[in-house]
PDBML (XML) file of the C-alpha atoms, coordinates in Angstrom:
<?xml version="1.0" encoding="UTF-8" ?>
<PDBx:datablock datablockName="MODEL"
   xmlns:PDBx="http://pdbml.pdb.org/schema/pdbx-v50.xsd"
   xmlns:xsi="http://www.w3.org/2001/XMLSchema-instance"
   xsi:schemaLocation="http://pdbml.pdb.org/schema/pdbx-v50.xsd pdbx-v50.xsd">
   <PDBx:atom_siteCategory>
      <PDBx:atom_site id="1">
         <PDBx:B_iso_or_equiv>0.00</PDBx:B_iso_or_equiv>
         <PDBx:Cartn_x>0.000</PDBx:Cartn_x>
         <PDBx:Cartn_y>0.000</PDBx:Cartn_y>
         <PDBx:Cartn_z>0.000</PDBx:Cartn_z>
         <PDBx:auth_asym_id>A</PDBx:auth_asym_id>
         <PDBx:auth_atom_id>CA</PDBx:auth_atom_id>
         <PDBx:auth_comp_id>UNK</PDBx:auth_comp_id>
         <PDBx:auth_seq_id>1</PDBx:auth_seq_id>
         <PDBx:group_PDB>ATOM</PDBx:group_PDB>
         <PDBx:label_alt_id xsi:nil="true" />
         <PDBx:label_asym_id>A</PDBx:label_asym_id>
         <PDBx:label_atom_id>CA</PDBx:label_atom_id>
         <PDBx:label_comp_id>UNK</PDBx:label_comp_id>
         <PDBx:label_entity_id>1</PDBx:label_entity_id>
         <PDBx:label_seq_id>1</PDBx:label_seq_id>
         <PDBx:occupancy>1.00</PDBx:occupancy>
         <PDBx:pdbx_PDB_model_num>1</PDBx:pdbx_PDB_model_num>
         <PDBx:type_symbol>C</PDBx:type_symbol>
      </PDBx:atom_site>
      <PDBx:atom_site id="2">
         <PDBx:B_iso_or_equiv>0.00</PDBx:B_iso_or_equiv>
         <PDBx:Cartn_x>2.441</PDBx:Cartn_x>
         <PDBx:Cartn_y>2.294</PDBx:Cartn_y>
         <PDBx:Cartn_z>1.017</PDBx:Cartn_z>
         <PDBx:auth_asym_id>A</PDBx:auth_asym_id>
         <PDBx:auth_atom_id>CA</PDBx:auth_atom_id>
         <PDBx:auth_comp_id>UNK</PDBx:auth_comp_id>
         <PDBx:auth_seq_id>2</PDBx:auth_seq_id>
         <PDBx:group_PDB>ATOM</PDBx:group_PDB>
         <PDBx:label_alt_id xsi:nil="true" />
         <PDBx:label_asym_id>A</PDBx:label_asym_id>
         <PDBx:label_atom_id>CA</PDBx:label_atom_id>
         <PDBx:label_comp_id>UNK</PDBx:label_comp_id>
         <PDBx:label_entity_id>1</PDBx:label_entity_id>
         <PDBx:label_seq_id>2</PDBx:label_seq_id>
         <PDBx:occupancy>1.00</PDBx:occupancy>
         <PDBx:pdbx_PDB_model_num>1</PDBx:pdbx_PDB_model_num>
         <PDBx:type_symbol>C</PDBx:type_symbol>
      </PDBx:atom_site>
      <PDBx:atom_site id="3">
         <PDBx:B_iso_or_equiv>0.00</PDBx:B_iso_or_equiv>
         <PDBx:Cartn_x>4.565</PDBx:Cartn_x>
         <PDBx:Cartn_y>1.460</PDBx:Cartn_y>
         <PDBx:Cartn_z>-2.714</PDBx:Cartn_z>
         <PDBx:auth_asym_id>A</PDBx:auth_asym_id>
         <PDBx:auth_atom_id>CA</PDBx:auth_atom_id>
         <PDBx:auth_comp_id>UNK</PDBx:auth_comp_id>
         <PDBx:auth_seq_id>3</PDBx:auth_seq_id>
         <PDBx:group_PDB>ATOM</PDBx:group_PDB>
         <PDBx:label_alt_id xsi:nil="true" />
         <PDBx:label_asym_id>A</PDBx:label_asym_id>
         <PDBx:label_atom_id>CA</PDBx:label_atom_id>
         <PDBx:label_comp_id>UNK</PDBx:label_comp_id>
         <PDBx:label_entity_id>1</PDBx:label_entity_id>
         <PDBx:label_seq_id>3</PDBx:label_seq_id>
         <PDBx:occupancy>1.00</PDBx:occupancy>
         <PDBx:pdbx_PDB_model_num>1</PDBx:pdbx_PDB_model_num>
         <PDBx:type_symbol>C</PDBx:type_symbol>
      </PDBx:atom_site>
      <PDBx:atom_site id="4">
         <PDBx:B_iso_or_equiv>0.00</PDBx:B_iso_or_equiv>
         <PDBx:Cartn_x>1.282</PDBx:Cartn_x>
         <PDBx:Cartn_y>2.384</PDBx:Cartn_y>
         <PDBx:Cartn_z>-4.391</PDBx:Cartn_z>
         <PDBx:auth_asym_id>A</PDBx:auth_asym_id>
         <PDBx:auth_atom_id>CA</PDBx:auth_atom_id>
         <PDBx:auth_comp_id>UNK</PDBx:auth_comp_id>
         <PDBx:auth_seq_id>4</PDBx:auth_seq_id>
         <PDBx:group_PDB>ATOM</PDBx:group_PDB>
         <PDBx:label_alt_id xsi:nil="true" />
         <PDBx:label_asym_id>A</PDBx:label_asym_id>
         <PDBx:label_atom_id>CA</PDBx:label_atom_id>
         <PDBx:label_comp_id>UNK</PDBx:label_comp_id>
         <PDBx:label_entity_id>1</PDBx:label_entity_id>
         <PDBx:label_seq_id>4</PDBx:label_seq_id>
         <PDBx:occupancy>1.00</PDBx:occupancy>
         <PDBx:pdbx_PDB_model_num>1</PDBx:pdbx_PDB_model_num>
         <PDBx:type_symbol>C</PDBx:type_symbol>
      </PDBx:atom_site>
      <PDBx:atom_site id="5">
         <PDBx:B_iso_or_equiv>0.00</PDBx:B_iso_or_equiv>
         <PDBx:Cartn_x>0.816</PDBx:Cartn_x>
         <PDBx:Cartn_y>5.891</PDBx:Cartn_y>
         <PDBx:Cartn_z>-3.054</PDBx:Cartn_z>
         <PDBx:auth_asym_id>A</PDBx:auth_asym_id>
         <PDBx:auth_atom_id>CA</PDBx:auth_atom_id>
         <PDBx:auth_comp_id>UNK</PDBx:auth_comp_id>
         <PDBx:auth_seq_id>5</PDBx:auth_seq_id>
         <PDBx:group_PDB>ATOM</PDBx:group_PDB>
         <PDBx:label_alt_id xsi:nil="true" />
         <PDBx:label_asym_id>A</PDBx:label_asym_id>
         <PDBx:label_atom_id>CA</PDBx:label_atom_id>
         <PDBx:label_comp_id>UNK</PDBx:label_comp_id>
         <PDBx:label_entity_id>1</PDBx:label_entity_id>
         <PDBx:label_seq_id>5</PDBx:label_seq_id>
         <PDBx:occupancy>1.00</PDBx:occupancy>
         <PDBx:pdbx_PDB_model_num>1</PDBx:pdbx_PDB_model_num>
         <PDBx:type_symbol>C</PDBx:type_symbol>
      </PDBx:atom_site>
      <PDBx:atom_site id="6">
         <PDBx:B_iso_or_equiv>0.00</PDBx:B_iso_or_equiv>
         <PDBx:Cartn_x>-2.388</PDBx:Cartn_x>
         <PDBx:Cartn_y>4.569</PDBx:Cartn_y>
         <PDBx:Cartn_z>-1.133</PDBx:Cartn_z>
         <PDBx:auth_asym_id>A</PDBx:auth_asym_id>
         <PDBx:auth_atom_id>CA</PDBx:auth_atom_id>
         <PDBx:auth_comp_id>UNK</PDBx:auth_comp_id>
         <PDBx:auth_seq_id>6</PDBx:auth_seq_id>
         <PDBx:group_PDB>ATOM</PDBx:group_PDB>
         <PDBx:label_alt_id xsi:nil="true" />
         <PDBx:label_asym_id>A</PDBx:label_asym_id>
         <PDBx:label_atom_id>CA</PDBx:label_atom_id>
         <PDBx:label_comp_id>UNK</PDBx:label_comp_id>
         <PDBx:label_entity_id>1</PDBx:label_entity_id>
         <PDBx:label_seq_id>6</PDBx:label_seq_id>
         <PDBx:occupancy>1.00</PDBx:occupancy>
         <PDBx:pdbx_PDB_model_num>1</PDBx:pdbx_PDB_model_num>
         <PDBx:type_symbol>C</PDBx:type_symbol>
      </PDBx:atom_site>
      <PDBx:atom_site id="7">
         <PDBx:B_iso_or_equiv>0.00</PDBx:B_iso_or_equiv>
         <PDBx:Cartn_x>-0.437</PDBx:Cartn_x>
         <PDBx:Cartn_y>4.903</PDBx:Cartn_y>
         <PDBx:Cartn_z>1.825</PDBx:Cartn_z>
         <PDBx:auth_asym_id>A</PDBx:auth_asym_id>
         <PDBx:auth_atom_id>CA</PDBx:auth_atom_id>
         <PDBx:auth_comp_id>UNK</PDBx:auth_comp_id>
         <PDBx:auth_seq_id>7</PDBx:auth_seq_id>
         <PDBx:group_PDB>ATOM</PDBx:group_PDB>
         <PDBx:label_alt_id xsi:nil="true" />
         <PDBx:label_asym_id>A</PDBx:label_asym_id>
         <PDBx:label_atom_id>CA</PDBx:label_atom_id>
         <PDBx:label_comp_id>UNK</PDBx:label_comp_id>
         <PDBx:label_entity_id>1</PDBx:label_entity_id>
         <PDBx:label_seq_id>7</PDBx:label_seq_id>
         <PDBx:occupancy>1.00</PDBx:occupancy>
         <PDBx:pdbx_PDB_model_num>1</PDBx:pdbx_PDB_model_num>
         <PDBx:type_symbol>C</PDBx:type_symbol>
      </PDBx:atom_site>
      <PDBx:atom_site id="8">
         <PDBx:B_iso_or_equiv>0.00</PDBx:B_iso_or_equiv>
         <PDBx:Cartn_x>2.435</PDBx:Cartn_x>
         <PDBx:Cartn_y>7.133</PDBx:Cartn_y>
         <PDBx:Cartn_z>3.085</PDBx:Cartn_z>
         <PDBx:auth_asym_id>A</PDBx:auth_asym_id>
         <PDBx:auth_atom_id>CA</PDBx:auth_atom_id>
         <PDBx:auth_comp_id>UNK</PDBx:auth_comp_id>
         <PDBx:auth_seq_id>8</PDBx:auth_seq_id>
         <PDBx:group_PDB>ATOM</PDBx:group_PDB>
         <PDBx:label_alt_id xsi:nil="true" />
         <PDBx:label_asym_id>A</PDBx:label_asym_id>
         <PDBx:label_atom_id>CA</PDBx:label_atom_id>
         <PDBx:label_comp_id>UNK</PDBx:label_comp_id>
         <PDBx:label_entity_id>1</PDBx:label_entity_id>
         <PDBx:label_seq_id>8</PDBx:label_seq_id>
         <PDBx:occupancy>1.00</PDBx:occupancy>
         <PDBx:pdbx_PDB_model_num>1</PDBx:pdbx_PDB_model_num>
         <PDBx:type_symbol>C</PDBx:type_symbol>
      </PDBx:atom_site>
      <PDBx:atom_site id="9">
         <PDBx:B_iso_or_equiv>0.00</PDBx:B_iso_or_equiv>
         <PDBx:Cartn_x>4.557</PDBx:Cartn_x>
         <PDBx:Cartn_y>5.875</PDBx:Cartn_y>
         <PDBx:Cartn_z>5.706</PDBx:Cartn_z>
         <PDBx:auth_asym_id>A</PDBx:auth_asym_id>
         <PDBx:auth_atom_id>CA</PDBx:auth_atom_id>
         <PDBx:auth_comp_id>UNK</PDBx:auth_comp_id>
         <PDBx:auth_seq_id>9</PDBx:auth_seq_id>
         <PDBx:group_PDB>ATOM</PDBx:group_PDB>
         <PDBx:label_alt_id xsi:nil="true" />
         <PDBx:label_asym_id>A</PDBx:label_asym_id>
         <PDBx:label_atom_id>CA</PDBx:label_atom_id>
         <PDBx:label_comp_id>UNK</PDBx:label_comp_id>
         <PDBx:label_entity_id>1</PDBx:label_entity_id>
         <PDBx:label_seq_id>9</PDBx:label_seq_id>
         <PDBx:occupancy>1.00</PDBx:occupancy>
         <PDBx:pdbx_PDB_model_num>1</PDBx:pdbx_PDB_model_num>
         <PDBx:type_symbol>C</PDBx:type_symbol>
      </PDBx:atom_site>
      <PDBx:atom_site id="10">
         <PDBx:B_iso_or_equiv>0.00</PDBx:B_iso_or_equiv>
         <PDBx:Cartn_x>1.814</PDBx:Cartn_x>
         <PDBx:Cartn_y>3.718</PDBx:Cartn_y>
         <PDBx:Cartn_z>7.119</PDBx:Cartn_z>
         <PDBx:auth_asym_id>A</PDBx:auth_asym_id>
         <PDBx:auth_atom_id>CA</PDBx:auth_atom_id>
         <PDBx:auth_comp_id>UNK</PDBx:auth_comp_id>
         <PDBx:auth_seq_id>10</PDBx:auth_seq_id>
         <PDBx:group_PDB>ATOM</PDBx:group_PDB>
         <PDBx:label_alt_id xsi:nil="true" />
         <PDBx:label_asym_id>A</PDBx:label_asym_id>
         <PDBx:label_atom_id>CA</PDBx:label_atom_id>
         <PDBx:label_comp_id>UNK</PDBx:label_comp_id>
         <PDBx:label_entity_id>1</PDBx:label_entity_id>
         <PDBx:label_seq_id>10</PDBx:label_seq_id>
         <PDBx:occupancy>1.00</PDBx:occupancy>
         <PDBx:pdbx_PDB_model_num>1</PDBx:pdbx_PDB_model_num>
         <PDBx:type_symbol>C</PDBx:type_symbol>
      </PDBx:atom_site>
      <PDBx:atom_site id="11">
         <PDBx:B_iso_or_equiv>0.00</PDBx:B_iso_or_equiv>
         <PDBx:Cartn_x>3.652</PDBx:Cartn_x>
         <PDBx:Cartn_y>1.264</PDBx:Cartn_y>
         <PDBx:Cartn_z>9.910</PDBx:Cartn_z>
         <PDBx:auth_asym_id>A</PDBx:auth_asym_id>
         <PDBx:auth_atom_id>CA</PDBx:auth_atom_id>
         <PDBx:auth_comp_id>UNK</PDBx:auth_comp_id>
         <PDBx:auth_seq_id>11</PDBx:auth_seq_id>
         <PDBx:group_PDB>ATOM</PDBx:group_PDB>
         <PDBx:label_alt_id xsi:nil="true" />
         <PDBx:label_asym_id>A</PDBx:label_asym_id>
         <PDBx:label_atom_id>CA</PDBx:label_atom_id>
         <PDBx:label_comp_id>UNK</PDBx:label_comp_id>
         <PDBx:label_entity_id>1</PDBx:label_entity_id>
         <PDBx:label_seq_id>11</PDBx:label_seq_id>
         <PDBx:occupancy>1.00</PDBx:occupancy>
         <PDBx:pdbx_PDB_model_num>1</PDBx:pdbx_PDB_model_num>
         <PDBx:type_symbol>C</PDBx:type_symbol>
      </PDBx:atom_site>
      <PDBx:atom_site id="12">
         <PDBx:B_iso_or_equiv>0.00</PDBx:B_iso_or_equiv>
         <PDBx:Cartn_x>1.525</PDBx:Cartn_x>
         <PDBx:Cartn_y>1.195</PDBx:Cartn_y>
         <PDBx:Cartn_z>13.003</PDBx:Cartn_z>
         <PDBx:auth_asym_id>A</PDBx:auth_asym_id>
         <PDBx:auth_atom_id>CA</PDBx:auth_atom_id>
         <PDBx:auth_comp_id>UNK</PDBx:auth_comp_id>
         <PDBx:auth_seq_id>12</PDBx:auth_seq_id>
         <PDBx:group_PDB>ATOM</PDBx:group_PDB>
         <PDBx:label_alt_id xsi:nil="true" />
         <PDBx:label_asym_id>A</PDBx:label_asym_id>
         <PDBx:label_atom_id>CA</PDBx:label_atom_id>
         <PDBx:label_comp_id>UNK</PDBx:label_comp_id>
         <PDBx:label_entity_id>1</PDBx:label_entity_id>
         <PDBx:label_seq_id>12</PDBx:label_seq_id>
         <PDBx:occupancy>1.00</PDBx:occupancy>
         <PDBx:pdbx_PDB_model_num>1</PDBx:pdbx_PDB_model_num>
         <PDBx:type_symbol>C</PDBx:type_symbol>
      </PDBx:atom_site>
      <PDBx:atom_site id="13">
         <PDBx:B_iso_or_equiv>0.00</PDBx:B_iso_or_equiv>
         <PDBx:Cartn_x>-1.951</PDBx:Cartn_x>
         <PDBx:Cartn_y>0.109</PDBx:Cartn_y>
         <PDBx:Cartn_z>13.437</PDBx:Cartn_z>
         <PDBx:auth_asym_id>A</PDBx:auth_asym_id>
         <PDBx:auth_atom_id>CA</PDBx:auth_atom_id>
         <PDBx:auth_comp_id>UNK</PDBx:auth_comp_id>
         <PDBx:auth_seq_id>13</PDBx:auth_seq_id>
         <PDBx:group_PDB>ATOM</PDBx:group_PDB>
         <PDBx:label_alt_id xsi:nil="true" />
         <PDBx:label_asym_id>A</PDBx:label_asym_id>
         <PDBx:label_atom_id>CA</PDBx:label_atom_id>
         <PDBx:label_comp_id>UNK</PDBx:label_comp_id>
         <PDBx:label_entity_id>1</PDBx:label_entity_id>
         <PDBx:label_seq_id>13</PDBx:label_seq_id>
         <PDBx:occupancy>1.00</PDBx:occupancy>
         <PDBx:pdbx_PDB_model_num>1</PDBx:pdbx_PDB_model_num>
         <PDBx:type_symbol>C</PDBx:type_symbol>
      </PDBx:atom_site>
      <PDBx:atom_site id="14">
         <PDBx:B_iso_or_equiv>0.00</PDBx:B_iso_or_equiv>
         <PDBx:Cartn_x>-4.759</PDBx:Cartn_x>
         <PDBx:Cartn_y>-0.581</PDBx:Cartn_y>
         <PDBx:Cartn_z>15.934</PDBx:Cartn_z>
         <PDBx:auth_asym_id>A</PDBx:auth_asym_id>
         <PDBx:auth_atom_id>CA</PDBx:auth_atom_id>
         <PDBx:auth_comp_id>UNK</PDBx:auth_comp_id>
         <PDBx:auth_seq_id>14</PDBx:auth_seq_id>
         <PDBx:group_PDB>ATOM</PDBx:group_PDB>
         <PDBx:label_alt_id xsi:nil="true" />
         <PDBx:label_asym_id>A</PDBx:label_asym_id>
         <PDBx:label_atom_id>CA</PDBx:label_atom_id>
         <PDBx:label_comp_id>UNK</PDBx:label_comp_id>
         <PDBx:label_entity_id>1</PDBx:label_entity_id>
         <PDBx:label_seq_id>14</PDBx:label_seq_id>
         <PDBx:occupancy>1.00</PDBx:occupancy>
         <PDBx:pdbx_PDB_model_num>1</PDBx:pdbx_PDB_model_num>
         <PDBx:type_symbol>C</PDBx:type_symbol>
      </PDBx:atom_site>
      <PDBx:atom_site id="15">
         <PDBx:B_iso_or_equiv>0.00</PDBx:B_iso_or_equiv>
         <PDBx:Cartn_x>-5.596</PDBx:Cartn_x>
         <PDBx:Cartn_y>-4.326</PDBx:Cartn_y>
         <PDBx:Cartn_z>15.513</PDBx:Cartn_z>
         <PDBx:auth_asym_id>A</PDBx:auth_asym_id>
         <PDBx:auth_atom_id>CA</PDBx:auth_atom_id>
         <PDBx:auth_comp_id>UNK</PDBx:auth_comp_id>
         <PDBx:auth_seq_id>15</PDBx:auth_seq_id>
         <PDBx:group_PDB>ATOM</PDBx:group_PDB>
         <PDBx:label_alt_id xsi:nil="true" />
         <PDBx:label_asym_id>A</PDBx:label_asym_id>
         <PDBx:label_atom_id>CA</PDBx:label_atom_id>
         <PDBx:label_comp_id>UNK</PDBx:label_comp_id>
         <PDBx:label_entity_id>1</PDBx:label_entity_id>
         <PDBx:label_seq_id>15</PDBx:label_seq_id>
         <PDBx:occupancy>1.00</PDBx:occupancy>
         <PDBx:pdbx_PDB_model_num>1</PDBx:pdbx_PDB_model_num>
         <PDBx:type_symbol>C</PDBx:type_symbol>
      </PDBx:atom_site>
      <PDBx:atom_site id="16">
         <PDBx:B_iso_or_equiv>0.00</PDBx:B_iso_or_equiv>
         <PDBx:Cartn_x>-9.260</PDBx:Cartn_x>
         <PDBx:Cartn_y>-4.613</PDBx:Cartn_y>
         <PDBx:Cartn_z>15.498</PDBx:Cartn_z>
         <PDBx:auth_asym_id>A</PDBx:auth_asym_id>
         <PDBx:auth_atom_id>CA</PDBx:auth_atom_id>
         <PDBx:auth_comp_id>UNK</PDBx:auth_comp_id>
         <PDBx:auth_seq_id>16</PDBx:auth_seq_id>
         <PDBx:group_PDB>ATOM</PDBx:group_PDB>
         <PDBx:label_alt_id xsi:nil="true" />
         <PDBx:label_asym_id>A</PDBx:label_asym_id>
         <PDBx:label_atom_id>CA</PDBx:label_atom_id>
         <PDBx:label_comp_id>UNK</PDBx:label_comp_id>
         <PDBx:label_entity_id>1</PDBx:label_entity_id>
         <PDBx:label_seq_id>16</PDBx:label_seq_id>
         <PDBx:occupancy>1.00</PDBx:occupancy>
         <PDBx:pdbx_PDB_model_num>1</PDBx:pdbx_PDB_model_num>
         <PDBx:type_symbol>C</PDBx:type_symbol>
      </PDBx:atom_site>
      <PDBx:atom_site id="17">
         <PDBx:B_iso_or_equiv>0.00</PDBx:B_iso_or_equiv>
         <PDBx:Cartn_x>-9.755</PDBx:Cartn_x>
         <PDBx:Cartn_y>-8.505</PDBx:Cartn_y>
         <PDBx:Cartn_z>17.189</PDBx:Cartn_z>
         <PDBx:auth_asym_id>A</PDBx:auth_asym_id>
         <PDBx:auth_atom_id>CA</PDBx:auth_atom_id>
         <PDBx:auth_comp_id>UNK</PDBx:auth_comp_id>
         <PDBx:auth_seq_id>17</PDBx:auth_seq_id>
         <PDBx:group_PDB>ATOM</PDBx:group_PDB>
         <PDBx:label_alt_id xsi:nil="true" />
         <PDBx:label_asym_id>A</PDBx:label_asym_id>
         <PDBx:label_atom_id>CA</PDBx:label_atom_id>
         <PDBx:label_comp_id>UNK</PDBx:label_comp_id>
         <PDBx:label_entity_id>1</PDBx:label_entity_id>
         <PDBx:label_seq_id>17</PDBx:label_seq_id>
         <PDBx:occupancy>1.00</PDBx:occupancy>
         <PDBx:pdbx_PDB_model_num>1</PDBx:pdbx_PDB_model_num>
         <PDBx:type_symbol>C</PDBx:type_symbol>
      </PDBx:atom_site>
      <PDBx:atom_site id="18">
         <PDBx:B_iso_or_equiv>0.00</PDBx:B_iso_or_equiv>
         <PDBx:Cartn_x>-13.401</PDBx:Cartn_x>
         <PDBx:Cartn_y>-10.064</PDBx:Cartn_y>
         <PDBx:Cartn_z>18.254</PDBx:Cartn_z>
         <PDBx:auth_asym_id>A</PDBx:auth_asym_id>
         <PDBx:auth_atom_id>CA</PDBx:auth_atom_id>
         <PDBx:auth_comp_id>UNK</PDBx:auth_comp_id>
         <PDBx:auth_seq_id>18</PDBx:auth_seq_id>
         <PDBx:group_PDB>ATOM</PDBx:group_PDB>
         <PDBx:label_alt_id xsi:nil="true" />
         <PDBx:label_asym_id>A</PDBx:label_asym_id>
         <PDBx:label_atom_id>CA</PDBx:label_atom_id>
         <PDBx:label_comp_id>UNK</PDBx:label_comp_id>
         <PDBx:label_entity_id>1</PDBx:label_entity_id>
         <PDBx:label_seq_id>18</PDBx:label_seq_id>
         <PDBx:occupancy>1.00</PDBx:occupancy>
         <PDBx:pdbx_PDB_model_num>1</PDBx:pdbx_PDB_model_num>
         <PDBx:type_symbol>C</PDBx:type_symbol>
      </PDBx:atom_site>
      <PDBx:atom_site id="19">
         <PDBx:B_iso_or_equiv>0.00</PDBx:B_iso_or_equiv>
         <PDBx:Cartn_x>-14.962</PDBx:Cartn_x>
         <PDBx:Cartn_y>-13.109</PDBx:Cartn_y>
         <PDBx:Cartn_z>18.589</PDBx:Cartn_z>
         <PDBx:auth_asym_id>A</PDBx:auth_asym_id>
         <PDBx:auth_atom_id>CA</PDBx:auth_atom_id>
         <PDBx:auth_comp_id>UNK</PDBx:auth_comp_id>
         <PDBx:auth_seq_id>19</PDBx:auth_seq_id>
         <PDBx:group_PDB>ATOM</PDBx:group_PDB>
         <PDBx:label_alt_id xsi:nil="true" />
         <PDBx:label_asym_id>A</PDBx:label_asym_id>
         <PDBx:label_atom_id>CA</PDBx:label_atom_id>
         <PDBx:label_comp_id>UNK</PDBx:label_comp_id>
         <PDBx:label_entity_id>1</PDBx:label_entity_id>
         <PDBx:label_seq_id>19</PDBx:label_seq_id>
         <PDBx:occupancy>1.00</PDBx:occupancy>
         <PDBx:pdbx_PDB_model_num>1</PDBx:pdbx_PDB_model_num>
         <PDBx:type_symbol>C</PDBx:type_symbol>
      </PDBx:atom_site>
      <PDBx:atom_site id="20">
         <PDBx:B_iso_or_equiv>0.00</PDBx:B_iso_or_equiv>
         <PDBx:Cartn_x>-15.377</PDBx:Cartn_x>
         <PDBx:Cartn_y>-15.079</PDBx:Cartn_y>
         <PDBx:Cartn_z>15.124</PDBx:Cartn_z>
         <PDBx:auth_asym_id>A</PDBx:auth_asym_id>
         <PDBx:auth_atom_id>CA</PDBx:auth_atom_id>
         <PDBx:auth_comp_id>UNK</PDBx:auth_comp_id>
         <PDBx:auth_seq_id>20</PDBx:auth_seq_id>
         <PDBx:group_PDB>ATOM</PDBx:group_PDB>
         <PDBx:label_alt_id xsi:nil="true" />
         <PDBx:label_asym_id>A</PDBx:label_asym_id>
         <PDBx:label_atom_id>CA</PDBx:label_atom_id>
         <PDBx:label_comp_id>UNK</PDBx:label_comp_id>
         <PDBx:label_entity_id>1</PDBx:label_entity_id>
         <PDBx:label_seq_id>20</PDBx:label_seq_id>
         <PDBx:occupancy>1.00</PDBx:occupancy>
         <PDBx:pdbx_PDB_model_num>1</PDBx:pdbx_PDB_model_num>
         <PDBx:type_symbol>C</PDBx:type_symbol>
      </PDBx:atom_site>
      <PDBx:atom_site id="21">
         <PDBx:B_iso_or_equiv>0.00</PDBx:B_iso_or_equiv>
         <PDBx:Cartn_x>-18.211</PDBx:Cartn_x>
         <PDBx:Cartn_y>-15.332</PDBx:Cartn_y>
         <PDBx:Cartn_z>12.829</PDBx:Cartn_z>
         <PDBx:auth_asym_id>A</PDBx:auth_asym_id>
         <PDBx:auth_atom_id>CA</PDBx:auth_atom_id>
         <PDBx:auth_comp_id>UNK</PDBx:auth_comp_id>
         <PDBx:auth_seq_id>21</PDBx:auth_seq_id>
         <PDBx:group_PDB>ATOM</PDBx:group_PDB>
         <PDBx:label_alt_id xsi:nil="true" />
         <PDBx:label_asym_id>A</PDBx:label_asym_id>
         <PDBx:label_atom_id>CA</PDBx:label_atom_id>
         <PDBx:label_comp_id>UNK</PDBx:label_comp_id>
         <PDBx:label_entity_id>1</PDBx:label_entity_id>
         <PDBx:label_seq_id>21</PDBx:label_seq_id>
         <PDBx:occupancy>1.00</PDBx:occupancy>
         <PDBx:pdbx_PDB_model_num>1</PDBx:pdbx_PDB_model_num>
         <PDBx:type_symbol>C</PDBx:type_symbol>
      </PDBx:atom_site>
      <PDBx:atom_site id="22">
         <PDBx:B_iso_or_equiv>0.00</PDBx:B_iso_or_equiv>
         <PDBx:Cartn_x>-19.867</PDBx:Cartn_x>
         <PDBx:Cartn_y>-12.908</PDBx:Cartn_y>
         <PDBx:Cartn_z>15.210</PDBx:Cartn_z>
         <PDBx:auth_asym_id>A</PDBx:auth_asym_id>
         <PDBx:auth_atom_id>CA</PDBx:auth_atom_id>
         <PDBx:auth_comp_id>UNK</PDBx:auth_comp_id>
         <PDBx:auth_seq_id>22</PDBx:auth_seq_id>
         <PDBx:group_PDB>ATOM</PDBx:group_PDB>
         <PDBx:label_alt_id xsi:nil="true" />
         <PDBx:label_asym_id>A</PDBx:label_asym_id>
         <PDBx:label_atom_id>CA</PDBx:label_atom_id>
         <PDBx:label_comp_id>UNK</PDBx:label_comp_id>
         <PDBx:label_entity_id>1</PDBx:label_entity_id>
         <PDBx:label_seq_id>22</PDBx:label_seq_id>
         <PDBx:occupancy>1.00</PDBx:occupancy>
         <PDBx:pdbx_PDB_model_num>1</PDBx:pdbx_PDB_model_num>
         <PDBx:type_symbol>C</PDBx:type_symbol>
      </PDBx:atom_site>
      <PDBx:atom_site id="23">
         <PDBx:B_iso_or_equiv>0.00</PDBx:B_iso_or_equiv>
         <PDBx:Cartn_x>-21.786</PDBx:Cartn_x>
         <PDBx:Cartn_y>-9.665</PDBx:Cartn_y>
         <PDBx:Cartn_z>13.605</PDBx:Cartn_z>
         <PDBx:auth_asym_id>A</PDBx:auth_asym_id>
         <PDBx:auth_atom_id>CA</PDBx:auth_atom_id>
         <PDBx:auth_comp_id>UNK</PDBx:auth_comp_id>
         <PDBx:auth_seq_id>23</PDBx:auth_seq_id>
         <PDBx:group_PDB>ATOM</PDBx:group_PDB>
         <PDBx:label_alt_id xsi:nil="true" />
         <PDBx:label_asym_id>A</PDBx:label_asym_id>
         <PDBx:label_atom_id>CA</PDBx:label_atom_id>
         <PDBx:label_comp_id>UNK</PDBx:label_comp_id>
         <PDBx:label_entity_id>1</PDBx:label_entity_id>
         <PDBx:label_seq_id>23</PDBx:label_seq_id>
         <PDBx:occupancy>1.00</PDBx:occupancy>
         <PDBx:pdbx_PDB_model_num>1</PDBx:pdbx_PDB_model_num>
         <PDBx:type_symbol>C</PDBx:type_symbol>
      </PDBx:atom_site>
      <PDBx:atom_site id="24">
         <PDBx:B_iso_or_equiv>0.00</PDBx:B_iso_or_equiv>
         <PDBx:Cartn_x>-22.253</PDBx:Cartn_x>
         <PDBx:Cartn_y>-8.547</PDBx:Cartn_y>
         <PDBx:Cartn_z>16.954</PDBx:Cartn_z>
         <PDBx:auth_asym_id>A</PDBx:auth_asym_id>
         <PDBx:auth_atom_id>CA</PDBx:auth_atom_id>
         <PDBx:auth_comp_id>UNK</PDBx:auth_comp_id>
         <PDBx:auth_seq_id>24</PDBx:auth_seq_id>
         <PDBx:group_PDB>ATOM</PDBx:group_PDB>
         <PDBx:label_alt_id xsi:nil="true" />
         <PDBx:label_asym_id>A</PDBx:label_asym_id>
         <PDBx:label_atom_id>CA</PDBx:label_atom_id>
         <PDBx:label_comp_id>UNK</PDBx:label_comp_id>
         <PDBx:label_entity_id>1</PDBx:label_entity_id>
         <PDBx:label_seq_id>24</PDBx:label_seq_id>
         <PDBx:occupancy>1.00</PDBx:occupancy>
         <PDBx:pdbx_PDB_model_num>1</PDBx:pdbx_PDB_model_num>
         <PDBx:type_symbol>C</PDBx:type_symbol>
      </PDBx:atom_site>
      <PDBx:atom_site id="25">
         <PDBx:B_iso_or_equiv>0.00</PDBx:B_iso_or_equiv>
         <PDBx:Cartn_x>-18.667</PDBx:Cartn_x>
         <PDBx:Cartn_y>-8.771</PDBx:Cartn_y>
         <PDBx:Cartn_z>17.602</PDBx:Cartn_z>
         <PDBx:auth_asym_id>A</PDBx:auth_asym_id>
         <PDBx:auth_atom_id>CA</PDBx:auth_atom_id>
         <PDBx:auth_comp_id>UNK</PDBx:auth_comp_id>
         <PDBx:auth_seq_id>25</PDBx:auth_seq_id>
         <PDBx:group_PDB>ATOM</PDBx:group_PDB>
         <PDBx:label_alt_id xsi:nil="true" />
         <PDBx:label_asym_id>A</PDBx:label_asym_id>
         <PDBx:label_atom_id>CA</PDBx:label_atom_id>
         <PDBx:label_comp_id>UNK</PDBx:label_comp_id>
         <PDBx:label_entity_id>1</PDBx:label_entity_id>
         <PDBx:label_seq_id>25</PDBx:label_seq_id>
         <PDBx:occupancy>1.00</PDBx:occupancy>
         <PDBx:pdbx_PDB_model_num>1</PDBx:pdbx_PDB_model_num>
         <PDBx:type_symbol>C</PDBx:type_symbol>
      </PDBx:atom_site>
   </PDBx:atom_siteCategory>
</PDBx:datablock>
């Protein structure tokens, strides 16, 4: 992404984790 232009300098992220197959979660 960041090769692309879509991104600049993207390196850190929030990791967005639930329970699975849950569309609650």
């Amino acid at each position: 992404a960041n090769a692309s232009g879509h991104f600049t300098n993207a390196r850190n992220f929030i990791a967005v984790v639930g329970p699975k197959h849950s569309s609650e979660g």
